[in-house]
C-alpha atoms as a PDB file:
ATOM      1  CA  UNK A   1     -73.678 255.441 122.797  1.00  0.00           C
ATOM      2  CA  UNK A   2     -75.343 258.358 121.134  1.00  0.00           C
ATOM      3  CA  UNK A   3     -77.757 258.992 123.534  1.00  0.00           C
ATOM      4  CA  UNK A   4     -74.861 259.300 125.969  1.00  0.00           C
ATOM      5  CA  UNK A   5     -72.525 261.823 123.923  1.00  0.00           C
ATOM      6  CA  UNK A   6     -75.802 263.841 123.298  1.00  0.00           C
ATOM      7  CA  UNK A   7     -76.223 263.951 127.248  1.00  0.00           C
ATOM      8  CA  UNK A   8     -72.662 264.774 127.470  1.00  0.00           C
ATOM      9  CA  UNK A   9     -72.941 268.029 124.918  1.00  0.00           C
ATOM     10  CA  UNK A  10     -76.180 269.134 126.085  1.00  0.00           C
ATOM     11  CA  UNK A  11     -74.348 269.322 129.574  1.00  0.00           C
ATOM     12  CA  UNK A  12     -71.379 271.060 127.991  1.00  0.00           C
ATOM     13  CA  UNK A  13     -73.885 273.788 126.378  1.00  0.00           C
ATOM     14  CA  UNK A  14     -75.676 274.343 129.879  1.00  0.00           C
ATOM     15  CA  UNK A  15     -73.029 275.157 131.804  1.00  0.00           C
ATOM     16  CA  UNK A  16     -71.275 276.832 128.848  1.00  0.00           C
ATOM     17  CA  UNK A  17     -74.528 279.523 129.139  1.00  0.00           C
ATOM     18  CA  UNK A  18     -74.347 280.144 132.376  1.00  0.00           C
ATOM     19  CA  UNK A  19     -73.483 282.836 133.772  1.00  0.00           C
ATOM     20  CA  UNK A  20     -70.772 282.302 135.589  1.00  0.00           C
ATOM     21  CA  UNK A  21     -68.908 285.507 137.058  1.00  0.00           C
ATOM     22  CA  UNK A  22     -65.112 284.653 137.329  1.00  0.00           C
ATOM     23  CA  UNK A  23     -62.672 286.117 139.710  1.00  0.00           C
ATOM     24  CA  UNK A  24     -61.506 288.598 137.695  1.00  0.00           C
ATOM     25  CA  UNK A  25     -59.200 291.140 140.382  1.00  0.00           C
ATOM     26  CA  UNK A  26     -58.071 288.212 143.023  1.00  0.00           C
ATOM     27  CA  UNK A  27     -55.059 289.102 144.733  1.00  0.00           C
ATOM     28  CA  UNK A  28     -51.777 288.064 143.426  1.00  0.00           C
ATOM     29  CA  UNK A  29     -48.641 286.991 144.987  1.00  0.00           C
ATOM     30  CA  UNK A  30     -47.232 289.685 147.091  1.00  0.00           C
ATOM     31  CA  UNK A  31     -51.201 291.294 147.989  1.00  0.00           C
ATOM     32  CA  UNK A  32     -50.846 293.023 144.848  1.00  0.00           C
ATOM     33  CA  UNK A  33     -54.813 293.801 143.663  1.00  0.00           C
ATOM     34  CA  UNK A  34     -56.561 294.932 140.508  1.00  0.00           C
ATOM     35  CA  UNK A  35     -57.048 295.069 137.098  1.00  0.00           C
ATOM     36  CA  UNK A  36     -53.933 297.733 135.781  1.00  0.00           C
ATOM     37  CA  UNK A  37     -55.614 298.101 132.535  1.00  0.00           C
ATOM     38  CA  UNK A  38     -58.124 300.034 133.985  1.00  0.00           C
ATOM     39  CA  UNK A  39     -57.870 303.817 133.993  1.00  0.00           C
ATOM     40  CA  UNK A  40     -56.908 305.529 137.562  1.00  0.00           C
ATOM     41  CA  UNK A  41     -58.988 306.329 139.808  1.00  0.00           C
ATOM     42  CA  UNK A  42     -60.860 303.443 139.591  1.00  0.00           C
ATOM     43  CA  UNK A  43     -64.819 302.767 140.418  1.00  0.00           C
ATOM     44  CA  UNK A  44     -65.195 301.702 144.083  1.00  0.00           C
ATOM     45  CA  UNK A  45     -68.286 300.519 145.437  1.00  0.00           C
ATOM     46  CA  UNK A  46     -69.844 300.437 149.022  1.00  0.00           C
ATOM     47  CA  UNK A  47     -71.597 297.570 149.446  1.00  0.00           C
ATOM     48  CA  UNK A  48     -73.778 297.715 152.416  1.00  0.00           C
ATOM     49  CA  UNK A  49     -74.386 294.356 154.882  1.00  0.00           C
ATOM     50  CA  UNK A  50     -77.544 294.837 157.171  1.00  0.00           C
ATOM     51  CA  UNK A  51     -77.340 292.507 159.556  1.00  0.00           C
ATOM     52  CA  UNK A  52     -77.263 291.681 162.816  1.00  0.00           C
ATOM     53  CA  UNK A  53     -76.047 289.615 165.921  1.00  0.00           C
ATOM     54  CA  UNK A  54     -79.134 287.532 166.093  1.00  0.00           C
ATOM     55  CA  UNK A  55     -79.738 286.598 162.946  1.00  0.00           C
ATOM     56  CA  UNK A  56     -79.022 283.048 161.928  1.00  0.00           C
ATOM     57  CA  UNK A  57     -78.343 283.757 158.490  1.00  0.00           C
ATOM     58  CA  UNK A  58     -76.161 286.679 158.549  1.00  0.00           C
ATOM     59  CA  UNK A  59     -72.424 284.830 159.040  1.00  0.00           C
ATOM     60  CA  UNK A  60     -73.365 283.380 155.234  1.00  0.00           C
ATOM     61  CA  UNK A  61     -73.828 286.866 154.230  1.00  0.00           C
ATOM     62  CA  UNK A  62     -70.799 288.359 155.917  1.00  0.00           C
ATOM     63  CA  UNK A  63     -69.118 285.263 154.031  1.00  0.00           C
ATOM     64  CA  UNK A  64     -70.502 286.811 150.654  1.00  0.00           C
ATOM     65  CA  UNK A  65     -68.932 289.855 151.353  1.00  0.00           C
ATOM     66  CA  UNK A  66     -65.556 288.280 152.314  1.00  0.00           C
ATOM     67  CA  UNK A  67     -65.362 286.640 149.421  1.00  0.00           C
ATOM     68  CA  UNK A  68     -66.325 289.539 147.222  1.00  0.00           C
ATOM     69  CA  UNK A  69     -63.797 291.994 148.889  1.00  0.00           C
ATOM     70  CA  UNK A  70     -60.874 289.262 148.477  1.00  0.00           C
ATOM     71  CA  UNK A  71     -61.995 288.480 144.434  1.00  0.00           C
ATOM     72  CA  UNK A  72     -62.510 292.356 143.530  1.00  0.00           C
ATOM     73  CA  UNK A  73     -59.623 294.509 145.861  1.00  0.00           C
ATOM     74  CA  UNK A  74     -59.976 297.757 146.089  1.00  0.00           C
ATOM     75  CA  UNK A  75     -63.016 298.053 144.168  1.00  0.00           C
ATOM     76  CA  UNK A  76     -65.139 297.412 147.251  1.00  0.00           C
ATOM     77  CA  UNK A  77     -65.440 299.331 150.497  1.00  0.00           C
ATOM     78  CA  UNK A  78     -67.541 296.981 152.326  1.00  0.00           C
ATOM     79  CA  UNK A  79     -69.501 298.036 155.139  1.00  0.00           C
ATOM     80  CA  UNK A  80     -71.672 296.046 157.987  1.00  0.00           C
ATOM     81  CA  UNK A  81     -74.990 297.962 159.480  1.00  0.00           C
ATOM     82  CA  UNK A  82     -76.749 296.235 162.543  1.00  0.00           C
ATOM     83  CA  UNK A  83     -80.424 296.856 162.349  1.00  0.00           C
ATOM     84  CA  UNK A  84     -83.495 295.524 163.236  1.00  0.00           C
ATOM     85  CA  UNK A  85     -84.674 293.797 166.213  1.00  0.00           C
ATOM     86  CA  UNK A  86     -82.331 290.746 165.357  1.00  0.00           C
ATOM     87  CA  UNK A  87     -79.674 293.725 166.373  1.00  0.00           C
ATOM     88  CA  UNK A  88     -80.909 294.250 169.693  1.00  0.00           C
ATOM     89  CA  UNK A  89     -79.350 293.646 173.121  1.00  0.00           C
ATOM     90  CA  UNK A  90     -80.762 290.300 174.442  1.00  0.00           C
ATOM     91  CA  UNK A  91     -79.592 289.568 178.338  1.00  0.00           C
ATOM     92  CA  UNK A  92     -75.891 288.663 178.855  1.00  0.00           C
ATOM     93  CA  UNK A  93     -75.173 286.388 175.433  1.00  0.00           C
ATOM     94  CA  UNK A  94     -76.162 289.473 173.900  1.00  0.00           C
ATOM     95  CA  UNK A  95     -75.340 292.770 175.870  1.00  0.00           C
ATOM     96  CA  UNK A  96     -74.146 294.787 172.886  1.00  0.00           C
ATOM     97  CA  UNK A  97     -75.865 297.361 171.462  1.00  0.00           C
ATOM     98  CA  UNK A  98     -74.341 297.690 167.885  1.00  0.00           C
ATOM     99  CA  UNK A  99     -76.638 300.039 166.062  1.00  0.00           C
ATOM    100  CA  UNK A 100     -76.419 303.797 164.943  1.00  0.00           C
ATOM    101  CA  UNK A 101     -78.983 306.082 164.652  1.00  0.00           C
ATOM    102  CA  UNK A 102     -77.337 306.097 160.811  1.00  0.00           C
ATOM    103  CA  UNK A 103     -78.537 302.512 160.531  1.00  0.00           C
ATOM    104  CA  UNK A 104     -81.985 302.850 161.617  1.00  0.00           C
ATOM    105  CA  UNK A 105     -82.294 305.856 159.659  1.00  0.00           C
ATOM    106  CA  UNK A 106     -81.367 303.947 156.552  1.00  0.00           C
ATOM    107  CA  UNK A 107     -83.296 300.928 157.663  1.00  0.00           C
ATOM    108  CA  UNK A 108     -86.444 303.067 157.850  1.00  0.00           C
ATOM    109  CA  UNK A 109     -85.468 304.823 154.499  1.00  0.00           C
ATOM    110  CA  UNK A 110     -85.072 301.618 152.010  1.00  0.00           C
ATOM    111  CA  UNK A 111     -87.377 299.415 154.548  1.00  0.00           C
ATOM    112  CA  UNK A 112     -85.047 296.667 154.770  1.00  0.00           C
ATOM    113  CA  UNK A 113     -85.199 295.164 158.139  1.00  0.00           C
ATOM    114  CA  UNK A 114     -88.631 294.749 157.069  1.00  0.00           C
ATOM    115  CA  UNK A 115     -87.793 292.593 154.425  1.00  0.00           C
ATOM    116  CA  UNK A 116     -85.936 290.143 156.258  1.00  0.00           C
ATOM    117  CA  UNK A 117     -82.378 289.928 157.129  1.00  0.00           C
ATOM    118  CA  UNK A 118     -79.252 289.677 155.522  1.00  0.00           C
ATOM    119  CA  UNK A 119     -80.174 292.043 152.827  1.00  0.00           C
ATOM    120  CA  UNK A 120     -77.385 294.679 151.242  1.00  0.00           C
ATOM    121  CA  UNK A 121     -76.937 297.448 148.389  1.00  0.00           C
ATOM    122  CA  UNK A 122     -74.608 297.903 145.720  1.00  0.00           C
ATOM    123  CA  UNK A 123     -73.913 301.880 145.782  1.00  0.00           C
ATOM    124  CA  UNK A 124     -77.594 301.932 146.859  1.00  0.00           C
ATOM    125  CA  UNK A 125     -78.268 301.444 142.872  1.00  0.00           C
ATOM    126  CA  UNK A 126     -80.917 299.374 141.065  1.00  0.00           C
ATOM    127  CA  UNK A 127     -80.012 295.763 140.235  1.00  0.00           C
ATOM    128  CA  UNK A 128     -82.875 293.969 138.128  1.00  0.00           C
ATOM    129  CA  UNK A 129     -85.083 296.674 139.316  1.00  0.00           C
ATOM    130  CA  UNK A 130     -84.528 296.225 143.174  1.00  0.00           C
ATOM    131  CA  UNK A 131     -81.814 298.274 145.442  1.00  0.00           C
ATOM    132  CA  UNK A 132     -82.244 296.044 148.339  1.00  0.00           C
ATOM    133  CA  UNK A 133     -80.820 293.280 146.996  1.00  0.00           C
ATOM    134  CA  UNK A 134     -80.372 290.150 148.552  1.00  0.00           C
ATOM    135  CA  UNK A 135     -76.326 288.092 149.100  1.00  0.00           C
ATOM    136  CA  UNK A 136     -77.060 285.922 146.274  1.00  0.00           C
ATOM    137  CA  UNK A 137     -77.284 289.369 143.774  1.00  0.00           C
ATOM    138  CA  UNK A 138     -74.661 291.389 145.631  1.00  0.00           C
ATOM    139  CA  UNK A 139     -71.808 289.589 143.082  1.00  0.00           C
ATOM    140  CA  UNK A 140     -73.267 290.099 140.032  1.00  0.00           C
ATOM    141  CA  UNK A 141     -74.223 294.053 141.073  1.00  0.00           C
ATOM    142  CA  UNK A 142     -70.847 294.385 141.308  1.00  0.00           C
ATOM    143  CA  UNK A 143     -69.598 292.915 138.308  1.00  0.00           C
ATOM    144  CA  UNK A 144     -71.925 295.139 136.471  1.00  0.00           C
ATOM    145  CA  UNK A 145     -70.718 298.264 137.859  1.00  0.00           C
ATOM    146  CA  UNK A 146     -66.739 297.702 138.717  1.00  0.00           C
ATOM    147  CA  UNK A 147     -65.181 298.429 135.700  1.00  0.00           C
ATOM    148  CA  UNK A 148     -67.012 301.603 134.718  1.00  0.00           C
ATOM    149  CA  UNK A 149     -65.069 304.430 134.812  1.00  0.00           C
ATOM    150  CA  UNK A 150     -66.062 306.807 137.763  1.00  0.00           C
ATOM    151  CA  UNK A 151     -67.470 310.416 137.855  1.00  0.00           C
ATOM    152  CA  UNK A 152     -65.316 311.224 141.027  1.00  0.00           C
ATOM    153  CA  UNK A 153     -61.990 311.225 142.740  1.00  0.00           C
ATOM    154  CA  UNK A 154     -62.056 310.876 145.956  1.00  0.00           C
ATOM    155  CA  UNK A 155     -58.621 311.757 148.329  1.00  0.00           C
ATOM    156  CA  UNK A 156     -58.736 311.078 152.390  1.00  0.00           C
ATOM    157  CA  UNK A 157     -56.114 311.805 154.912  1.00  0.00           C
ATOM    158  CA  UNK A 158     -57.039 311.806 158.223  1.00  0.00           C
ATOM    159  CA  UNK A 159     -55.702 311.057 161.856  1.00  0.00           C
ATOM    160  CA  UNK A 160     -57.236 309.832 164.806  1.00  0.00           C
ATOM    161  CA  UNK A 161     -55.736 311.643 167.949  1.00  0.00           C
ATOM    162  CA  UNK A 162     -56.019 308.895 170.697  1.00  0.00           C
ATOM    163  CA  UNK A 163     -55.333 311.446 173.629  1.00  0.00           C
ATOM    164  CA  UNK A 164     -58.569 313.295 172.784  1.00  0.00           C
ATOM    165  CA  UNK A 165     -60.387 311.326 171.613  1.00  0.00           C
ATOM    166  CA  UNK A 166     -60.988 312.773 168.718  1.00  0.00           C
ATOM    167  CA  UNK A 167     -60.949 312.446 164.565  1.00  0.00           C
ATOM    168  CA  UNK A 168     -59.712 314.735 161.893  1.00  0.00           C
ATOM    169  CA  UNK A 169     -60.048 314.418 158.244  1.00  0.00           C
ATOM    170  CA  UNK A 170     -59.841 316.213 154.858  1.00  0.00           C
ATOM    171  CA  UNK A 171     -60.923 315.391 152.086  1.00  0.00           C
ATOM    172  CA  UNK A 172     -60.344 316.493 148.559  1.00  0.00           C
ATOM    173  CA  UNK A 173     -62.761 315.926 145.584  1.00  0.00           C
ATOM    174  CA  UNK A 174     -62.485 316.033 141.763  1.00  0.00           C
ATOM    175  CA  UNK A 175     -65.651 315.431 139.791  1.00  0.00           C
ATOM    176  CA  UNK A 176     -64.062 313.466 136.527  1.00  0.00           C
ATOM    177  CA  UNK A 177     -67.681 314.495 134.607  1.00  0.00           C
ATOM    178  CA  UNK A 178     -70.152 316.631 134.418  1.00  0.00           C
ATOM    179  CA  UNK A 179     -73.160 316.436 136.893  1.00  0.00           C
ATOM    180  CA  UNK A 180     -76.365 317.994 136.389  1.00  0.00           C
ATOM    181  CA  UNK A 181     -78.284 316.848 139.893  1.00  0.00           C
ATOM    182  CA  UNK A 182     -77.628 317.999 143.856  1.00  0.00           C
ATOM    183  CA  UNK A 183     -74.443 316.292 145.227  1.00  0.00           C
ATOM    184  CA  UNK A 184     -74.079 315.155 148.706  1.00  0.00           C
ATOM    185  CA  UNK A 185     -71.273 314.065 150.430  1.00  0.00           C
ATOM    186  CA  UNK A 186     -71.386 311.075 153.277  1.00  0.00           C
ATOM    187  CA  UNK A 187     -68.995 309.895 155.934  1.00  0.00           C
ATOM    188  CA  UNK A 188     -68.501 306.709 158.207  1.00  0.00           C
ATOM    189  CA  UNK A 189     -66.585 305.286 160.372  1.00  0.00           C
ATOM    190  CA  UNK A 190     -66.199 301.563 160.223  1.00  0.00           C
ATOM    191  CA  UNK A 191     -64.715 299.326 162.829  1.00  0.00           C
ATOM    192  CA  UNK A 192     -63.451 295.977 162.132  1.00  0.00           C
ATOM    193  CA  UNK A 193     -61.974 292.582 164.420  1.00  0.00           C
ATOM    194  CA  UNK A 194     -64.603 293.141 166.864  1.00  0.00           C
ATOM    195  CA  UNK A 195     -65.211 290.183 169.188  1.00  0.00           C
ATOM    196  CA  UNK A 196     -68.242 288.946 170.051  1.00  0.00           C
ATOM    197  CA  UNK A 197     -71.491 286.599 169.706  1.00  0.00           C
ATOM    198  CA  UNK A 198     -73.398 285.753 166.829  1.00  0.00           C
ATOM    199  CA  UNK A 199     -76.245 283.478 166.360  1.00  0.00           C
ATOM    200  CA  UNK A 200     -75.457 281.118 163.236  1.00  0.00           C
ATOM    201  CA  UNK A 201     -77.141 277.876 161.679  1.00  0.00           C
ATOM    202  CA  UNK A 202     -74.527 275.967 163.911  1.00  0.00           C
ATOM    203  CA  UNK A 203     -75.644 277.533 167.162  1.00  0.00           C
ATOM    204  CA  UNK A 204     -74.123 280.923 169.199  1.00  0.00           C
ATOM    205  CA  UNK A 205     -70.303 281.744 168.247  1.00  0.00           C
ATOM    206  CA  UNK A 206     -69.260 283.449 171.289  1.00  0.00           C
ATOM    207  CA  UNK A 207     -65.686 284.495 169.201  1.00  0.00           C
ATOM    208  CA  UNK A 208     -67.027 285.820 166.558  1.00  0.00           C
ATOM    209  CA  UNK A 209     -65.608 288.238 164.447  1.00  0.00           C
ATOM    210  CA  UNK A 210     -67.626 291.377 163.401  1.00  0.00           C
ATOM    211  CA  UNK A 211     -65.860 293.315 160.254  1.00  0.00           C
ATOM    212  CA  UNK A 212     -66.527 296.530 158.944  1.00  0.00           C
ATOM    213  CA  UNK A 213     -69.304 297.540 161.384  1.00  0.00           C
ATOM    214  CA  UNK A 214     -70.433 300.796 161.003  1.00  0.00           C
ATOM    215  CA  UNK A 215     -69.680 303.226 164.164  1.00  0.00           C
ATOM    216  CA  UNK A 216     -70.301 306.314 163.403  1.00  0.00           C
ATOM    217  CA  UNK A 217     -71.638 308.584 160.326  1.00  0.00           C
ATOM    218  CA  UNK A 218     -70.611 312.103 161.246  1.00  0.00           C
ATOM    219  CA  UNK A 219     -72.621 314.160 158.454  1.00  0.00           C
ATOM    220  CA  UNK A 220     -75.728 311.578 159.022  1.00  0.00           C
ATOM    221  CA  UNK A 221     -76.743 308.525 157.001  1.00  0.00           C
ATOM    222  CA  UNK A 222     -77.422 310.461 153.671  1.00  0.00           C
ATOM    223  CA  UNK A 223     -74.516 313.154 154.083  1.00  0.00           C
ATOM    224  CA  UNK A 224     -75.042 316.965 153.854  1.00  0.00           C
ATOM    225  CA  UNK A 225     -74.717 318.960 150.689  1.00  0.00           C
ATOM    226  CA  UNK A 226     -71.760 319.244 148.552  1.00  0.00           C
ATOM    227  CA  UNK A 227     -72.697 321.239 145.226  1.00  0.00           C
ATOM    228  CA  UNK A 228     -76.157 321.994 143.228  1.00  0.00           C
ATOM    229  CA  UNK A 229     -74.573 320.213 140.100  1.00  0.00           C
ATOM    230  CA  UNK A 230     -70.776 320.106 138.820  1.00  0.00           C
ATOM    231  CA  UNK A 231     -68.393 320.325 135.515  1.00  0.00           C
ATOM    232  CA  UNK A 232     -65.670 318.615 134.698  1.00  0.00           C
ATOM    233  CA  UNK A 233     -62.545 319.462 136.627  1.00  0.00           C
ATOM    234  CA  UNK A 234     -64.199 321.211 139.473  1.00  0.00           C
ATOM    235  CA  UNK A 235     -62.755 321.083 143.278  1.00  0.00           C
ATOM    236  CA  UNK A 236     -64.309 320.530 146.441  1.00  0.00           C
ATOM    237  CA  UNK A 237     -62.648 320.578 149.740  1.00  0.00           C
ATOM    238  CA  UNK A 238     -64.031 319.723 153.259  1.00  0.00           C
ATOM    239  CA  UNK A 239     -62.489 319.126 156.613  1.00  0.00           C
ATOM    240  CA  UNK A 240     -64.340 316.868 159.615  1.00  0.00           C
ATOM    241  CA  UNK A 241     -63.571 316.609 163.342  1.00  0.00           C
ATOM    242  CA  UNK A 242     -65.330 314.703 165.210  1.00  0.00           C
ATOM    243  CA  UNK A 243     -65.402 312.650 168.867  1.00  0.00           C
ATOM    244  CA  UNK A 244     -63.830 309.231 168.684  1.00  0.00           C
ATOM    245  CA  UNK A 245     -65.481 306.127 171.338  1.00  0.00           C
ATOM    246  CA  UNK A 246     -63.478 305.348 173.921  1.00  0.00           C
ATOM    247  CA  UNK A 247     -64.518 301.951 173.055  1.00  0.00           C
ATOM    248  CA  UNK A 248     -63.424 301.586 169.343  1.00  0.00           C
ATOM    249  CA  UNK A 249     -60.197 300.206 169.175  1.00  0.00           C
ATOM    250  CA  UNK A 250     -58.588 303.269 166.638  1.00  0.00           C
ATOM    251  CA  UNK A 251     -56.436 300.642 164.894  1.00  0.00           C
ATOM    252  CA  UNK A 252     -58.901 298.892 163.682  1.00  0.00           C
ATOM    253  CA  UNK A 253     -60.885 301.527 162.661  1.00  0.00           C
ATOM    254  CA  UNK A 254     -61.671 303.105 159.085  1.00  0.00           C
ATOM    255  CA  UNK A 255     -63.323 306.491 157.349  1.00  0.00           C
ATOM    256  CA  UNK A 256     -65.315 305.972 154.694  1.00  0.00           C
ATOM    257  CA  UNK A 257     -66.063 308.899 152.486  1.00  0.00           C
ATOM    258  CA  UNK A 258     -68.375 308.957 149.892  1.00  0.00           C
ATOM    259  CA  UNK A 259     -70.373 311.188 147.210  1.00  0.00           C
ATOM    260  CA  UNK A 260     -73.825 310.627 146.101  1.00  0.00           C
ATOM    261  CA  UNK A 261     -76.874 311.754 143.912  1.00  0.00           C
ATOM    262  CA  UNK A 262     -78.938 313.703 146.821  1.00  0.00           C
ATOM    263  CA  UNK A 263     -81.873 313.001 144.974  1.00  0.00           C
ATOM    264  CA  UNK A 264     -81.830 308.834 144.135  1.00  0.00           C
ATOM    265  CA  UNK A 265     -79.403 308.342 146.682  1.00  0.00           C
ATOM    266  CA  UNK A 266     -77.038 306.214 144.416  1.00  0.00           C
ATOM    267  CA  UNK A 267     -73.373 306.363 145.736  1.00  0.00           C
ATOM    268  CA  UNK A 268     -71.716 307.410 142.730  1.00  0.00           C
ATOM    269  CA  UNK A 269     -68.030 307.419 144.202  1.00  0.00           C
ATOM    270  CA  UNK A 270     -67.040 306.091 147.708  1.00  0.00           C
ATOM    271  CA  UNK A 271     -63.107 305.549 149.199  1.00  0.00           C
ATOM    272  CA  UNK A 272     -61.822 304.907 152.064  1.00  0.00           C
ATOM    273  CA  UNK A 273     -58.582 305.507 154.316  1.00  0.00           C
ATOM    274  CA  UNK A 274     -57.204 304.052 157.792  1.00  0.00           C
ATOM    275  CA  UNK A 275     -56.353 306.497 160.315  1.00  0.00           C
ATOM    276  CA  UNK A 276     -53.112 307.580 161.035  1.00  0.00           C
ATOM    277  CA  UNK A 277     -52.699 307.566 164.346  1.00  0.00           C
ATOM    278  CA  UNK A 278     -51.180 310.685 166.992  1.00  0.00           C
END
């Protein structure tokens, strides 16, 4: 009988230690999201699926994501980037041609096709010394950044003019702290709901759905320069126009803005907006 209680506590005290991350921002009744006793703006964080239609594993990864998105709200901007040769057009199961010349820049950058795919990044930061990270440490990169206050506001409003074909956005920017490092700014555009195969563990799904892929990155895959360093309280503005694909379906499509350290390449704010559409 002792033996068994002892068996029973020492359970109790392992699982206890674990560490478990909860679901601390899941939506509520009536899609409301977030934590409102954190300050406004709050820290959003791109994190960055490579993936692609071939690869058996990816679906669990997209899965991660999903599930990460739905727990934490609007602190993640999650993003999909094909890459690789498990991304490449293979005869009519696979015709589609889903990467960017963004993605293979960035695949070639942090090496991570290389690696193996699915592999992400958390605001392209360091996560138990690694920034390619792989699904199983995407959570807990997230819980350790989400509720820190950030060092930039971010505002979006753009429209997507579907008789030519083409994009417009501003963008407004308020750095919250003091910045002593080159600041670049990044866009993309992110489709989501597209239809289409994927290789899983279960075989080819011929319907399956593709969220968040990335389209288009209209200042290139590490942005262009925004400011040689900042203070608090200082204001950047910057408008983009750009062609839109005949093919993306503009409903379903997304601009992501972001800013980063031009030097480490750590995102340190990112948002994002749906196009209103003309």
């Amino acid at each position: 009988m002792k033996l068994n209680i002892y068996i029973i506590f020492l359970f109790l005290f392992i699982v206890s230690a674990c560490d478990v991350i909860d679901k601390p921002l899941k939506e509520n009744e009536g899609n409301t999201c977030g934590d409102e006793t954190l300050p406004i703006p709050i820290r959003k964080i791109l994190v960055e699926d490579y993936t692609g239609q071939k690869c058996n594993n990816c679906p669990l990864a997209a899965e991660v994501l999903h599930e990460i998105k739905a727990d934490y709200c609007d602190h993640i901007i999650p993003i999909a980037v094909h890459v690789g040769s498990f991304a490449t057009p293979s005869g009519s199961i696979f015709p589609n041609d889903y990467r960017t010349i963004a993605g293979t820049e960035l695949d070639d950058f942090y090496g991570i096709s290389s690696i193996g795919l699915p592999q992400g990044m958390v605001n392209r930061m360091s996560y138990q010394d690694y920034t390619v990270l792989n699904k199983d440490n995407w959570r807990a990169a997230v819980h350790a950044l989400f509720q820190t206050p950030p060092d930039v506001d971010i505002q979006i409003t753009t429209t997507y003019d579907t008789l030519q074909n083409k994009i417009y956005a501003d963008i407004n920017i308020t750095t919250l702290n003091a910045m002593n490092f080159d600041l670049n700014i990044g866009a993309y555009l992110t489709e989501d709901s597209i239809i289409s195969p994927q290789l899983s563990h279960e075989g080819i799904i011929s319907n399956y759905v593709h969220r968040h892929m990335l389209r288009a990155a209209p200042l290139g895959a590490f942005g262009e320069s925004l400011a040689s360093s900042a203070s608090i309280g200082n204001k950047f503005s910057k408008s983009i126009t750009f062609e839109a694909d005949t093919v993306w379906k503009p409903e379903h499509c997304e601009l992501i803005i972001f800013v980063s350290n031009a030097e480490t390449g750590q995102i340190i704010q990112a948002e994002s907006e749906h196009f209103s559409l003309k």
